[in-house]
PDB file of N, CA and C in Angstrom:
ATOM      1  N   UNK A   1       0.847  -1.164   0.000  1.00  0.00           N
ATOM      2  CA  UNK A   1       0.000   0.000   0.000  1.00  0.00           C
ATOM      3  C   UNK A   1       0.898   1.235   0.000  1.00  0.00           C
ATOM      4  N   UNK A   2       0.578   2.000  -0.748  1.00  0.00           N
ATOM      5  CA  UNK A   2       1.430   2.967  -0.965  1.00  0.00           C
ATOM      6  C   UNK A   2       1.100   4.505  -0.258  1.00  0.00           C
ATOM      7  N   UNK A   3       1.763   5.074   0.208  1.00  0.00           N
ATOM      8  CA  UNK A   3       1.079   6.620   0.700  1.00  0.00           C
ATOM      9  C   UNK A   3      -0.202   7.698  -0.206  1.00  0.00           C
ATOM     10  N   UNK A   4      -1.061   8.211   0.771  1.00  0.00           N
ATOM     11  CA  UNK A   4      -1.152   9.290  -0.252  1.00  0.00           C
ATOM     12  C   UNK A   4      -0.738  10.430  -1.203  1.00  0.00           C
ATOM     13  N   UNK A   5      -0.928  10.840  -2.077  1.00  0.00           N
ATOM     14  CA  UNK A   5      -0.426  11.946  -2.226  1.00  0.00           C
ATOM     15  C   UNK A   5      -1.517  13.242  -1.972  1.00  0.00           C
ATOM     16  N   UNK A   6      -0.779  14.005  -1.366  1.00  0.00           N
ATOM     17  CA  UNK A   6      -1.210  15.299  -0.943  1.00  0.00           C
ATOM     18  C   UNK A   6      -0.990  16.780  -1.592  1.00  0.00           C
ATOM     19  N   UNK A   7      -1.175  17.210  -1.921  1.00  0.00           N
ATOM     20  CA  UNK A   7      -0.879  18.439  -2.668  1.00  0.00           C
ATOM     21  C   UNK A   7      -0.185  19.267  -1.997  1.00  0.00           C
ATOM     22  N   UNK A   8       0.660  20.050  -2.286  1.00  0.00           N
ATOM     23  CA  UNK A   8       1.384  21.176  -1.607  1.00  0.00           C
ATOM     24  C   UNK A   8       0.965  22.032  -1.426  1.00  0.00           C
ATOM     25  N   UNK A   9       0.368  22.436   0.197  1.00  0.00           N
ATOM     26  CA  UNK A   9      -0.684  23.848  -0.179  1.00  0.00           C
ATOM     27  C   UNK A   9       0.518  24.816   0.075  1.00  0.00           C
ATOM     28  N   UNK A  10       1.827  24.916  -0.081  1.00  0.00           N
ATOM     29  CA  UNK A  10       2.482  25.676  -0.155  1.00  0.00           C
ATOM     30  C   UNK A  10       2.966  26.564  -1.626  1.00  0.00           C
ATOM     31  N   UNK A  11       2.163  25.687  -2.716  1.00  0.00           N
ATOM     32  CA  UNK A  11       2.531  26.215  -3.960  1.00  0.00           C
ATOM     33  C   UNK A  11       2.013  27.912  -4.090  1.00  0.00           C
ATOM     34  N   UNK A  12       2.881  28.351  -4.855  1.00  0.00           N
ATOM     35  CA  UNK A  12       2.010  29.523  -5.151  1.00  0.00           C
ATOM     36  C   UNK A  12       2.987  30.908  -3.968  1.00  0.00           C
ATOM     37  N   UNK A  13       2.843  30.741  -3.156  1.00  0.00           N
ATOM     38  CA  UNK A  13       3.372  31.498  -1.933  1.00  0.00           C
ATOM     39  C   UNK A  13       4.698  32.015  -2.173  1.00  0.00           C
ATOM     40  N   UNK A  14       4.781  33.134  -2.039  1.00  0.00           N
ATOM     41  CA  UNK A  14       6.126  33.709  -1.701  1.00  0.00           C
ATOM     42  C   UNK A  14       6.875  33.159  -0.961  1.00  0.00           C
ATOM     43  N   UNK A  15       8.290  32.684  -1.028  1.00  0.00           N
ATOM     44  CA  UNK A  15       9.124  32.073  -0.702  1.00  0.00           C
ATOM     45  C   UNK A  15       9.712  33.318   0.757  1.00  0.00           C
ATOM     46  N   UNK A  16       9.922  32.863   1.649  1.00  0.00           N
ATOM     47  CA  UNK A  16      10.606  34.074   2.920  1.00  0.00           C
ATOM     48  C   UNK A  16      11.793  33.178   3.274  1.00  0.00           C
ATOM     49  N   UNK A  17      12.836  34.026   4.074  1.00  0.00           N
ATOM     50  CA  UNK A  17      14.131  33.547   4.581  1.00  0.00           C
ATOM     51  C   UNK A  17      13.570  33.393   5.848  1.00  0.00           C
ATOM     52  N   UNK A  18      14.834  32.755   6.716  1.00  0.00           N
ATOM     53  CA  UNK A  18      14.704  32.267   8.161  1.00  0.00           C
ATOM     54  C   UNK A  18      14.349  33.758   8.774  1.00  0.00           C
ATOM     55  N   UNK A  19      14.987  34.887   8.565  1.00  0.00           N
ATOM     56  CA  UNK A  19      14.768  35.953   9.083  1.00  0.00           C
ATOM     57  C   UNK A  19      13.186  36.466   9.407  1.00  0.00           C
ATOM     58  N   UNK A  20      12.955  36.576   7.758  1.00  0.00           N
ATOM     59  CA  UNK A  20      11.110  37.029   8.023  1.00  0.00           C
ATOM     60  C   UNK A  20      10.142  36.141   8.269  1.00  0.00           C
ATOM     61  N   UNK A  21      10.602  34.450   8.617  1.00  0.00           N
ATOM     62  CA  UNK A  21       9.881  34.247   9.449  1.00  0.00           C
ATOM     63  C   UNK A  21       9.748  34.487  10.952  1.00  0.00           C
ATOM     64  N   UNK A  22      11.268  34.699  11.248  1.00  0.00           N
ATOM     65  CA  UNK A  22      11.310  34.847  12.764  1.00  0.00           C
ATOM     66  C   UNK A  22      10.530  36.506  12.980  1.00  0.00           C
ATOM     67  N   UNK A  23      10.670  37.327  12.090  1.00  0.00           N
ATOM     68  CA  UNK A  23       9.948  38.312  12.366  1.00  0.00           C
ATOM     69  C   UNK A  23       8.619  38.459  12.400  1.00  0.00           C
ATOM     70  N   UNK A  24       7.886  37.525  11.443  1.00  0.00           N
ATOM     71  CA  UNK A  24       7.100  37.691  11.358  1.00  0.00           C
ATOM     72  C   UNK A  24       6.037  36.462  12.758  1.00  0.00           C
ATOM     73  N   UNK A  25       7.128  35.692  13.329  1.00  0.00           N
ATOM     74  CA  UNK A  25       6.781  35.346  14.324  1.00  0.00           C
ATOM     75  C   UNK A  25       6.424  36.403  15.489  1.00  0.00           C
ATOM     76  N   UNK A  26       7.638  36.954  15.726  1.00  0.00           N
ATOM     77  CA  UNK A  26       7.777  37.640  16.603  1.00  0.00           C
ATOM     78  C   UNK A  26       5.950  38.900  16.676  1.00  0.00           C
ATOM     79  N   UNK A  27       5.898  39.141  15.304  1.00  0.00           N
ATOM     80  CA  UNK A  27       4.815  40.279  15.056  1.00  0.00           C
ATOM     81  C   UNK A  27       3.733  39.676  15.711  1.00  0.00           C
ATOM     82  N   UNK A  28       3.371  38.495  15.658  1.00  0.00           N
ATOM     83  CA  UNK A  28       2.269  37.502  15.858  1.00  0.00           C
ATOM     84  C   UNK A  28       2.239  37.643  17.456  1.00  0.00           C
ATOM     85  N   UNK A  29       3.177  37.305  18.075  1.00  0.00           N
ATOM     86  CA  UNK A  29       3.173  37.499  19.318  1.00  0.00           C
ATOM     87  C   UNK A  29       2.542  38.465  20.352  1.00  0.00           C
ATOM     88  N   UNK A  30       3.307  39.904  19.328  1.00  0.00           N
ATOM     89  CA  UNK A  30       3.076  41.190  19.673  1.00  0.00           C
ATOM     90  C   UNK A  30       1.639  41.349  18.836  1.00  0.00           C
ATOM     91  N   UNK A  31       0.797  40.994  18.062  1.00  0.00           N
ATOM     92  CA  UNK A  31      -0.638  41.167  18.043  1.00  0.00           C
ATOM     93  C   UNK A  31      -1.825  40.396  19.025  1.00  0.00           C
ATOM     94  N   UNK A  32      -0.650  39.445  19.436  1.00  0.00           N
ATOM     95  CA  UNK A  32      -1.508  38.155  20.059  1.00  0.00           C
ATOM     96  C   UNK A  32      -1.595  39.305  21.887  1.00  0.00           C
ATOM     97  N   UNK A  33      -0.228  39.739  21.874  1.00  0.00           N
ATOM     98  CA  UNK A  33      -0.103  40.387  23.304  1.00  0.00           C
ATOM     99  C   UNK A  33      -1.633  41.544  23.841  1.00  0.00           C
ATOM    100  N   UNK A  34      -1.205  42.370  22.183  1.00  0.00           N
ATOM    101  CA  UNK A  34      -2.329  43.346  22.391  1.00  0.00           C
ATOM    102  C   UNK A  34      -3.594  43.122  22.341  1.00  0.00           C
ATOM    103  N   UNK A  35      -4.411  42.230  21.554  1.00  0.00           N
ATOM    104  CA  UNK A  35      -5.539  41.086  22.355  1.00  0.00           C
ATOM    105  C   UNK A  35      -5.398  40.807  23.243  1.00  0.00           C
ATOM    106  N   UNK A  36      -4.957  40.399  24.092  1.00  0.00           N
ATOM    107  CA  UNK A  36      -5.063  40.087  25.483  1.00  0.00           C
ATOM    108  C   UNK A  36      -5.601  41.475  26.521  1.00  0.00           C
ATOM    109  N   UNK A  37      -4.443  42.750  26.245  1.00  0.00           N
ATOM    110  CA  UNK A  37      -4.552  43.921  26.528  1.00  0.00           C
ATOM    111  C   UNK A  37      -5.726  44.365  26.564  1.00  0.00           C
ATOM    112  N   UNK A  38      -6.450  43.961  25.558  1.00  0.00           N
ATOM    113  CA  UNK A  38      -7.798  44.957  24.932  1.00  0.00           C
ATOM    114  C   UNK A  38      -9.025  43.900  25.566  1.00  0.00           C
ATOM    115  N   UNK A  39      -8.555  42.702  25.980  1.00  0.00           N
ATOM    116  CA  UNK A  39      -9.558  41.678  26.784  1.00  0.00           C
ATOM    117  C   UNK A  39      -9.442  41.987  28.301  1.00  0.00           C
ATOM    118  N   UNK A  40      -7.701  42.403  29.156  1.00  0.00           N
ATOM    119  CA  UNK A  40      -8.369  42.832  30.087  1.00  0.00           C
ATOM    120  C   UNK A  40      -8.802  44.575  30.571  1.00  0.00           C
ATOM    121  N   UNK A  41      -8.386  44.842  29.519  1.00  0.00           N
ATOM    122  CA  UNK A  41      -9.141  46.164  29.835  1.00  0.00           C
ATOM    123  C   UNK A  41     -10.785  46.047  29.661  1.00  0.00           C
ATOM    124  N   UNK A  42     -10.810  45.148  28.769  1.00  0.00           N
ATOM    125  CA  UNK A  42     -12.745  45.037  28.980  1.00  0.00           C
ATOM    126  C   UNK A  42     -13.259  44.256  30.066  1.00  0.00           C
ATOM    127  N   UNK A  43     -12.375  43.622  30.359  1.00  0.00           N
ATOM    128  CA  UNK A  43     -12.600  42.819  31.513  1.00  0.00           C
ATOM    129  C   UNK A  43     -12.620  43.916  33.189  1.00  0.00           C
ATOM    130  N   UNK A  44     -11.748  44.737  33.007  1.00  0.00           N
ATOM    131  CA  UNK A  44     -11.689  45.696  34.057  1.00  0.00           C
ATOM    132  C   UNK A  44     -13.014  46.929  34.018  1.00  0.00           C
ATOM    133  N   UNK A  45     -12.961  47.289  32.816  1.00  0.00           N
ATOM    134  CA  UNK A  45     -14.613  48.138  32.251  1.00  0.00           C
ATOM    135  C   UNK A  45     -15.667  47.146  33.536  1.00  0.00           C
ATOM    136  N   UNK A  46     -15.664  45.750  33.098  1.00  0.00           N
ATOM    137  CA  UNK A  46     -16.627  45.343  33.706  1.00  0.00           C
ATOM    138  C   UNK A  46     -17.022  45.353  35.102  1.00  0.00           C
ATOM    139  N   UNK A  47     -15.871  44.822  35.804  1.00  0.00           N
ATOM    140  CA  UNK A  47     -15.761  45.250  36.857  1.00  0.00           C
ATOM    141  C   UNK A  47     -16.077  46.675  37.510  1.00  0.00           C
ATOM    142  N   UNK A  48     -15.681  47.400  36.808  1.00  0.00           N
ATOM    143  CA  UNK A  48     -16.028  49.152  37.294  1.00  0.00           C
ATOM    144  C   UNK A  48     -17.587  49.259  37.018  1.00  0.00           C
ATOM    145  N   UNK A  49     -18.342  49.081  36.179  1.00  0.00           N
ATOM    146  CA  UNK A  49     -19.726  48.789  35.557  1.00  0.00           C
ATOM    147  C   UNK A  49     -20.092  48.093  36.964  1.00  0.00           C
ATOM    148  N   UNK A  50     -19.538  46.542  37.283  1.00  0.00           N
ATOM    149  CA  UNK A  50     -20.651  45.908  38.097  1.00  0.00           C
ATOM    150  C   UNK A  50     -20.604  46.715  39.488  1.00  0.00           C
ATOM    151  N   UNK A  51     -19.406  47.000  40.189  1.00  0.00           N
ATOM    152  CA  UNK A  51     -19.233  48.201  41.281  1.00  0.00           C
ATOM    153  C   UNK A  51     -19.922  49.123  41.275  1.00  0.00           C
ATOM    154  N   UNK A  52     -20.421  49.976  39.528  1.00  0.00           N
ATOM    155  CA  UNK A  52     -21.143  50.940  40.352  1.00  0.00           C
ATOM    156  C   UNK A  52     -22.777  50.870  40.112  1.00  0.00           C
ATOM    157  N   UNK A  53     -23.267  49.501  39.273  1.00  0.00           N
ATOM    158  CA  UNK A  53     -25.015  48.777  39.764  1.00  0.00           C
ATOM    159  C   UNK A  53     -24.977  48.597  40.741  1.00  0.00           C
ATOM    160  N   UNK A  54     -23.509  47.715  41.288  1.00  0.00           N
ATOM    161  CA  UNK A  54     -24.018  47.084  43.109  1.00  0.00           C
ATOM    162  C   UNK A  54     -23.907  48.701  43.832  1.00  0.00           C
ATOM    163  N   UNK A  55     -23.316  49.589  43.479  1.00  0.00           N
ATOM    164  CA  UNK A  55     -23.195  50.726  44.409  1.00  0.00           C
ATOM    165  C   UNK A  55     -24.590  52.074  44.515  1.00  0.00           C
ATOM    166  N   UNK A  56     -25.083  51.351  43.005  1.00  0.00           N
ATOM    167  CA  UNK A  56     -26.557  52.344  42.476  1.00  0.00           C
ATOM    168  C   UNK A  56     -27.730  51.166  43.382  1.00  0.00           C
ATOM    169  N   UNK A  57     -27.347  50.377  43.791  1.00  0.00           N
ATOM    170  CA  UNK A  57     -27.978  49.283  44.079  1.00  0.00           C
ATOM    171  C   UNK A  57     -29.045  48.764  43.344  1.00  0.00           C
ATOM    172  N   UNK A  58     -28.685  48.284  41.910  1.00  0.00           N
ATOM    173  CA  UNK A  58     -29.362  47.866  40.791  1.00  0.00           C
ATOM    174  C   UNK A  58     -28.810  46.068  41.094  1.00  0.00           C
ATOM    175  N   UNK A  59     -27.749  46.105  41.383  1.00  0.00           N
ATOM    176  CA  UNK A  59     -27.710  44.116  41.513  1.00  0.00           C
ATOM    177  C   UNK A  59     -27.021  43.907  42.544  1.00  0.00           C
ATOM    178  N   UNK A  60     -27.262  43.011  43.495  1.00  0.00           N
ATOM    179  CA  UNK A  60     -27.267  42.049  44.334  1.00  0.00           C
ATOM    180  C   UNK A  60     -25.600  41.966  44.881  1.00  0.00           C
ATOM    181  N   UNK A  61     -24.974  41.811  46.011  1.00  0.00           N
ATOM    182  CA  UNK A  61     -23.551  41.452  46.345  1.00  0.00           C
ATOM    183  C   UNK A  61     -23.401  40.299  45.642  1.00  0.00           C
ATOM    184  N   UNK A  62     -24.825  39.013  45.490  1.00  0.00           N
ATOM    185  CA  UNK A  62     -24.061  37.679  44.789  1.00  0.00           C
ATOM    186  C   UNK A  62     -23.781  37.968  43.165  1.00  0.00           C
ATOM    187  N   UNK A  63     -24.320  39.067  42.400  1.00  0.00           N
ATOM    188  CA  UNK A  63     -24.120  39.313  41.463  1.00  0.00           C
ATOM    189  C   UNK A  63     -22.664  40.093  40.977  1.00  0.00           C
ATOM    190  N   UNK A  64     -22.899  40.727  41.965  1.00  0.00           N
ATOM    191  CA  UNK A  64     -21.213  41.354  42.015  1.00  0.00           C
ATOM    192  C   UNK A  64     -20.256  40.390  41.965  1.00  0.00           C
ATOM    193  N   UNK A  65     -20.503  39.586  43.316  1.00  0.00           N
ATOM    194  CA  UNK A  65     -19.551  38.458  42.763  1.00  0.00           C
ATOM    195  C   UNK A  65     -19.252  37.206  42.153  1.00  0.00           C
ATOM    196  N   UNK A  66     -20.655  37.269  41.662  1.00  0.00           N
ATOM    197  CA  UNK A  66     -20.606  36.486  40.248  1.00  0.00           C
ATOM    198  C   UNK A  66     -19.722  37.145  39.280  1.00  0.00           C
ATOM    199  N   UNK A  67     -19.999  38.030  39.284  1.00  0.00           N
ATOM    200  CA  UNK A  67     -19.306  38.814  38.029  1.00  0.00           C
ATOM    201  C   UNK A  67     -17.488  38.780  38.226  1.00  0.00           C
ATOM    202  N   UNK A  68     -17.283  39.308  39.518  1.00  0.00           N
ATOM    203  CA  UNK A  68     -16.270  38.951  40.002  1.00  0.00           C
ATOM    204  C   UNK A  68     -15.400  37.695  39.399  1.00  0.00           C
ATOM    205  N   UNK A  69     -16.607  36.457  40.162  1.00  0.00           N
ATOM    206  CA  UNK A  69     -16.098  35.527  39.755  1.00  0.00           C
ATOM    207  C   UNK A  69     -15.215  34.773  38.052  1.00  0.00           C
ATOM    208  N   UNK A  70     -16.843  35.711  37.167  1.00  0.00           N
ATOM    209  CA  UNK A  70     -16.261  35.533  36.167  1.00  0.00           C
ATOM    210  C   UNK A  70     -15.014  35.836  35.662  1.00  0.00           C
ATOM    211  N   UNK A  71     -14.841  37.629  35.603  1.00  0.00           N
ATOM    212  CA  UNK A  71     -13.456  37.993  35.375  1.00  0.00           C
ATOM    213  C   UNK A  71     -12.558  37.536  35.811  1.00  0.00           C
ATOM    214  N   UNK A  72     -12.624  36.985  37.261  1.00  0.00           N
ATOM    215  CA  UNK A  72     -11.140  36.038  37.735  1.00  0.00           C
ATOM    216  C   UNK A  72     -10.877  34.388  37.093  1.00  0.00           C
ATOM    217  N   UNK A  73     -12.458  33.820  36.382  1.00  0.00           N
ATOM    218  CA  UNK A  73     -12.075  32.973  35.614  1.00  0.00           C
ATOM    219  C   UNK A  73     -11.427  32.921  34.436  1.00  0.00           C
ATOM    220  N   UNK A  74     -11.939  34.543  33.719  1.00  0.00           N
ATOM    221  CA  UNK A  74     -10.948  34.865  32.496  1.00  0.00           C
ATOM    222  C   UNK A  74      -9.641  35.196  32.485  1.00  0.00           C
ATOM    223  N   UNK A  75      -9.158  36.139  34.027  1.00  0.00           N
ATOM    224  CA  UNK A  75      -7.805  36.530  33.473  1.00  0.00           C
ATOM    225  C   UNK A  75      -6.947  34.855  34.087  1.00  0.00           C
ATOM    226  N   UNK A  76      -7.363  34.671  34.508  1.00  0.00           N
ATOM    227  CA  UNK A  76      -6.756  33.022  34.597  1.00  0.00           C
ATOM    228  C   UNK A  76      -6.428  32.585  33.313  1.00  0.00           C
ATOM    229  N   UNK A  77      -7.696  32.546  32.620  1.00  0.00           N
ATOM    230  CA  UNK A  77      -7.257  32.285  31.118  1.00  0.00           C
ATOM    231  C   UNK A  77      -6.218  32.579  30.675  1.00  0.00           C
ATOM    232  N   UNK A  78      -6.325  34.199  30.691  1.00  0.00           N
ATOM    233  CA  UNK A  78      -5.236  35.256  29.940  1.00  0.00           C
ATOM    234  C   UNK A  78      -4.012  35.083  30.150  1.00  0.00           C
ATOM    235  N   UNK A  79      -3.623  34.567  31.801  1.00  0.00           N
ATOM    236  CA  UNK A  79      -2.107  34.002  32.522  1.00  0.00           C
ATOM    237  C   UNK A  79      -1.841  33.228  31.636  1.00  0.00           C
ATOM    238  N   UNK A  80      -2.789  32.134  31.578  1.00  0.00           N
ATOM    239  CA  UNK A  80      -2.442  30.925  30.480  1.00  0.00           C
ATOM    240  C   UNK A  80      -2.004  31.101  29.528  1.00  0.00           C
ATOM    241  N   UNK A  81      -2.489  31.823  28.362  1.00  0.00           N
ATOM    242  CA  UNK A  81      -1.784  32.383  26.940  1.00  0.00           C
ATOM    243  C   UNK A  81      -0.873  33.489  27.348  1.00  0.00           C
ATOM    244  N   UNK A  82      -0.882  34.036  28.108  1.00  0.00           N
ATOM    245  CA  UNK A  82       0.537  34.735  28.171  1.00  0.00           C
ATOM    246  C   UNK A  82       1.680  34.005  28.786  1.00  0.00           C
ATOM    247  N   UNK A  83       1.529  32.730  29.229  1.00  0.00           N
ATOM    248  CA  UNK A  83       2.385  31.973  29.799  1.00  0.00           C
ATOM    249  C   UNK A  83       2.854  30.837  28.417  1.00  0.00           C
ATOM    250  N   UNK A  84       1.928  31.148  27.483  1.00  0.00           N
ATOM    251  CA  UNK A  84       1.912  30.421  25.856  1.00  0.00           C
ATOM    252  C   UNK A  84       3.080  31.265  25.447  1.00  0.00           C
ATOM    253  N   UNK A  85       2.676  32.608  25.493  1.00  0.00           N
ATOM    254  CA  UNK A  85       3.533  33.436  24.495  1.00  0.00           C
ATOM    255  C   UNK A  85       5.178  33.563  24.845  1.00  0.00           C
ATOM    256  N   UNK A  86       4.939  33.936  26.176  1.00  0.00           N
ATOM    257  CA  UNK A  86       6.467  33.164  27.099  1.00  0.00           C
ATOM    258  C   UNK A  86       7.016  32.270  26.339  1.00  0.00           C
ATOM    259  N   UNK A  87       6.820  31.202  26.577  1.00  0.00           N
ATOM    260  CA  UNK A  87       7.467  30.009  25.875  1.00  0.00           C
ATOM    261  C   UNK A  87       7.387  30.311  23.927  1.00  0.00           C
ATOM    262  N   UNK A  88       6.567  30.795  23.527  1.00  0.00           N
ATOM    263  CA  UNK A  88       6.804  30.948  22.145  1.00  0.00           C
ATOM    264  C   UNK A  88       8.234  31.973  21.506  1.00  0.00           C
ATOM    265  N   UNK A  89       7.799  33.182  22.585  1.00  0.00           N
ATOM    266  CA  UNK A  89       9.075  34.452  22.382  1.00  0.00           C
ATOM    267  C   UNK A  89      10.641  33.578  22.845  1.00  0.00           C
ATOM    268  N   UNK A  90      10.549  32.635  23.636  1.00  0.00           N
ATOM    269  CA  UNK A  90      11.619  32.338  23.791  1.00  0.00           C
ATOM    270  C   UNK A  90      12.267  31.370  22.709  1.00  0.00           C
ATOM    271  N   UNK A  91      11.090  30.455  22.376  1.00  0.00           N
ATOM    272  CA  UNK A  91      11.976  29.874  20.987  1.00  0.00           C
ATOM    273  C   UNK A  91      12.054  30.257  19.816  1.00  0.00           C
ATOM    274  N   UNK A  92      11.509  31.883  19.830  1.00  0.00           N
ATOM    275  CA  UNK A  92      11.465  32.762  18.586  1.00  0.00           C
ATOM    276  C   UNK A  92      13.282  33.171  18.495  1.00  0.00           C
ATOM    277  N   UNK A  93      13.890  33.567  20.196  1.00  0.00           N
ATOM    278  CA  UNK A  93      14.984  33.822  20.624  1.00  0.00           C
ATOM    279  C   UNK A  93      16.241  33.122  20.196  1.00  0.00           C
ATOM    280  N   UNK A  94      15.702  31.481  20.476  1.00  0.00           N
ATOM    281  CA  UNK A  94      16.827  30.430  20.225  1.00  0.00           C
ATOM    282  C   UNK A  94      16.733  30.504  18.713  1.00  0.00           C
ATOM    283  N   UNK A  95      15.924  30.272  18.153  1.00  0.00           N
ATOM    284  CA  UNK A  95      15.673  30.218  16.432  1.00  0.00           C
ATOM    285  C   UNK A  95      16.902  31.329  16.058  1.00  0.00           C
ATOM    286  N   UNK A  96      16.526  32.771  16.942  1.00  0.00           N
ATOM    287  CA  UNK A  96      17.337  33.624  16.164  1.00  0.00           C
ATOM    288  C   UNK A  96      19.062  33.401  16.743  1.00  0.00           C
ATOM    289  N   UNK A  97      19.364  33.347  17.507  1.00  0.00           N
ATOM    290  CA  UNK A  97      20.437  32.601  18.135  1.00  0.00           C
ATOM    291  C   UNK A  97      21.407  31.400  16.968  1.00  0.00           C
ATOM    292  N   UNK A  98      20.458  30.672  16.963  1.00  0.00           N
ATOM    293  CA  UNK A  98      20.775  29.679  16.127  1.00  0.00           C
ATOM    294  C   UNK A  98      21.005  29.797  14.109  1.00  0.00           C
ATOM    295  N   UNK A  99      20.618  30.663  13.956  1.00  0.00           N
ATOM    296  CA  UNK A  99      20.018  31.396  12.924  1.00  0.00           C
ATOM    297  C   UNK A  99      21.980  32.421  12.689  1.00  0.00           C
ATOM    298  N   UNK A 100      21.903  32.884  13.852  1.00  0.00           N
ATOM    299  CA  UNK A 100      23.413  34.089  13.532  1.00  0.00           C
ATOM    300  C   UNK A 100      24.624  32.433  13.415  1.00  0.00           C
ATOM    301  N   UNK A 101      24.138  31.322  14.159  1.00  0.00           N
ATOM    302  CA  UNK A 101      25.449  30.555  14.424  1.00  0.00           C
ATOM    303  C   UNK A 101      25.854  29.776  13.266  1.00  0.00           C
ATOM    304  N   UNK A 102      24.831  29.928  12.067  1.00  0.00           N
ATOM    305  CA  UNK A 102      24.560  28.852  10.543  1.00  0.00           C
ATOM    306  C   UNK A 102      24.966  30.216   9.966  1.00  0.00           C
TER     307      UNK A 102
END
């Protein structure tokens, strides 16, 4: 039985050096960072929002800290992928490292 063949979905594409991929790694990172940024700043909006219903006394202390709760389930998240990007920037580092030593 013989393998498939698969097509190259690389045909067609501009060819890049080791360089602009590592850059263009690196860019990815730094867009991926500022998503995060723009998630907890909405995430903090919220918080200020639910502080001042519970303070207009429009919802409940368990709602507050429901809400609470939530945002501390998300930036948990956010640790997580920034603890992704950590480890990604660093083997963006060795790549380039390795990259001056060839």
């Amino acid at each position: 039985m013989s393998l498939p063949n698969f097509p190259n979905p690389f045909n067609g594409l501009p060819e890049f050096d080791k360089e602009d991929v590592l850059l263009f790694l690196l860019a990815s990172v730094g867009q991926e960072e500022l998503a995060l940024a723009h998630i907890m700043n909405a995430e903090g909006e919220k918080i200020q929002a639910a502080v001042k219903e519970f303070e207009d006394k429009c919802i409940s202390l368990d709602e507050l800290l429901d809400t609470n709760d939530n945002v501390n389930d998300l930036l948990k998240t956010v640790i997580k992928k920034e603890m992704l990007l950590q480890f990604k920037i660093e083997n963006v580092i060795k790549l380039f490292e390795m990259k001056d030593k060839h």
